[in-house]
C-alpha atoms as a PDB file:
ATOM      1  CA  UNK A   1       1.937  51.931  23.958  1.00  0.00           C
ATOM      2  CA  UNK A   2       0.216  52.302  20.498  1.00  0.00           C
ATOM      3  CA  UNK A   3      -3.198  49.634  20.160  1.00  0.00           C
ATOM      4  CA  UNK A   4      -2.548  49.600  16.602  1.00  0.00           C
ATOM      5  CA  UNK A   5       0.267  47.726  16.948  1.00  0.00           C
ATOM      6  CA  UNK A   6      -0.934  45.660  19.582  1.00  0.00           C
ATOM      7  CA  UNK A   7      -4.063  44.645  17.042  1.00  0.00           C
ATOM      8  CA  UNK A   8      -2.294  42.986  13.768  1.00  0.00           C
ATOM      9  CA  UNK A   9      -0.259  40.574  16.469  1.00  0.00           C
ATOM     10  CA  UNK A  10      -3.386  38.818  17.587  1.00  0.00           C
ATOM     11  CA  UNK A  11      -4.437  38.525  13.907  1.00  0.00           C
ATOM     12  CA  UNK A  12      -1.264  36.821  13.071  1.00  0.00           C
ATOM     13  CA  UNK A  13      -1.756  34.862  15.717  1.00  0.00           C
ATOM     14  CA  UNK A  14      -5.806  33.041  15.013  1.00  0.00           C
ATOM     15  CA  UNK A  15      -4.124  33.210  11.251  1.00  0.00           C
ATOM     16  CA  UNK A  16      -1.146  30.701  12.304  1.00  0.00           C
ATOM     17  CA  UNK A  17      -3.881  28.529  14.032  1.00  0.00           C
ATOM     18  CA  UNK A  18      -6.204  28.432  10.991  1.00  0.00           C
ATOM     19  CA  UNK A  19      -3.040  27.394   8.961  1.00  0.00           C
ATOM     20  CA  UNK A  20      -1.985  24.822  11.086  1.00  0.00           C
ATOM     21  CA  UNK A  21      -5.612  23.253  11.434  1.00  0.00           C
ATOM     22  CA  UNK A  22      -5.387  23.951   7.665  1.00  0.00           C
ATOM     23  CA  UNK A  23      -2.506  21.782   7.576  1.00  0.00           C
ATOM     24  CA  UNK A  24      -3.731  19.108   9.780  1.00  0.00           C
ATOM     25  CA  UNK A  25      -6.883  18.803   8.450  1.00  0.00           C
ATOM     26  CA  UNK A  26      -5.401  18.001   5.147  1.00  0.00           C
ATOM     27  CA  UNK A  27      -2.540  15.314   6.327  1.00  0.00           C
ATOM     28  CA  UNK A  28      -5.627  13.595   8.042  1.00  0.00           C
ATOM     29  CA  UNK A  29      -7.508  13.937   4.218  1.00  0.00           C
ATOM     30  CA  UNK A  30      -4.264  12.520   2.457  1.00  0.00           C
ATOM     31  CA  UNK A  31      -3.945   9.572   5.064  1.00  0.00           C
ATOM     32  CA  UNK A  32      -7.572   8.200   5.017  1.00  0.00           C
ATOM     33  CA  UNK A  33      -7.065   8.488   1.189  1.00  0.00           C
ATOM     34  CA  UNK A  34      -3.699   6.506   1.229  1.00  0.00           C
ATOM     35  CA  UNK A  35      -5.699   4.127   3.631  1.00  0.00           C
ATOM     36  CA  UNK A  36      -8.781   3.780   1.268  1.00  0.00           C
ATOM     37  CA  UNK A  37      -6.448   3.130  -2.048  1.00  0.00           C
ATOM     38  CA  UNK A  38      -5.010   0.457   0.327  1.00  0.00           C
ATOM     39  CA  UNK A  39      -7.997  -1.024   0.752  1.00  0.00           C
ATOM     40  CA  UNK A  40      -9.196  -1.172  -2.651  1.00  0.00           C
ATOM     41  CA  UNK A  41      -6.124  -2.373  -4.239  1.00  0.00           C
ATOM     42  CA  UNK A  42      -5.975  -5.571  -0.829  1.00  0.00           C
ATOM     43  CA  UNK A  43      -9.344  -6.130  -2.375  1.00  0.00           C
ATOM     44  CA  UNK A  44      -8.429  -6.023  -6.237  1.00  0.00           C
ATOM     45  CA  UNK A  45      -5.454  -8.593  -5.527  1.00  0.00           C
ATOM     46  CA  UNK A  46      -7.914 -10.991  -3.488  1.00  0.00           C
ATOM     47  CA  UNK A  47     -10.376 -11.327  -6.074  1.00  0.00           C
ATOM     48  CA  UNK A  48      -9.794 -14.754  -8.128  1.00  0.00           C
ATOM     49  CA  UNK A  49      -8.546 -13.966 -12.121  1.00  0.00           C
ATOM     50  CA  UNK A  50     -10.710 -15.924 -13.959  1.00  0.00           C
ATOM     51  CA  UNK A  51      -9.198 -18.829 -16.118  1.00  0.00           C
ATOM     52  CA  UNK A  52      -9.272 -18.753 -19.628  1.00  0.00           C
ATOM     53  CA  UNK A  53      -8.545 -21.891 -22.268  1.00  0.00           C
ATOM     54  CA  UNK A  54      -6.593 -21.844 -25.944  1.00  0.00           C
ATOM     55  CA  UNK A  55      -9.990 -21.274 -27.142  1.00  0.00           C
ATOM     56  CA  UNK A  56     -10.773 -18.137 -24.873  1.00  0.00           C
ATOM     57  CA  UNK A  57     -13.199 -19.166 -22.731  1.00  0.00           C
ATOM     58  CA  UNK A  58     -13.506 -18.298 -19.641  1.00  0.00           C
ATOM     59  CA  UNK A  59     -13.901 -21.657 -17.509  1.00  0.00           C
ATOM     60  CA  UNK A  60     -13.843 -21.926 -13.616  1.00  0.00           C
ATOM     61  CA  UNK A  61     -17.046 -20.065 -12.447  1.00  0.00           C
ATOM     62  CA  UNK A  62     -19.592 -21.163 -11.361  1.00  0.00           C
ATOM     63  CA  UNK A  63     -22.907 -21.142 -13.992  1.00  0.00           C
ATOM     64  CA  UNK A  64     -26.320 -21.314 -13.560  1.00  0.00           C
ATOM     65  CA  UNK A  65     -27.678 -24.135 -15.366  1.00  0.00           C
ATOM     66  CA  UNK A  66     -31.354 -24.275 -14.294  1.00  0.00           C
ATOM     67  CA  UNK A  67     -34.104 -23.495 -17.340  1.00  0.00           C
END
């Protein structure tokens, strides 16, 4: 039996792992960014468009009046 061979196999080996967490670690990165966008665009289509006139104003918010 020659150890040389016997070396590079285990190196292939922890180097598939790594990949694979590689791999993993990046579908998990691309999901919670999916899930964020998500998020952000639930909260963009929640928010009220504000209401403007023929004159462009914008009317239907609230003001504060007190001097």
């Amino acid at each position: 039996m020659d150890v040389s061979k016997a070396k590079p196999q285990q190196v292939q080996q922890v180097q598939a792992t790594k990949r694979a967490e590689q791999v993993q670690q990046t579908q998990r990165r691309e999901a919670q960014v999916q899930a964020e966008q998500a998020q952000t665009q639930k909260a963009a289509e929640n928010k009220p468009r504000p209401n403007v006139n023929g004159q462009g104003q914008t009317i239907g918010t609230r003001l504060n009046v007190t001097a």
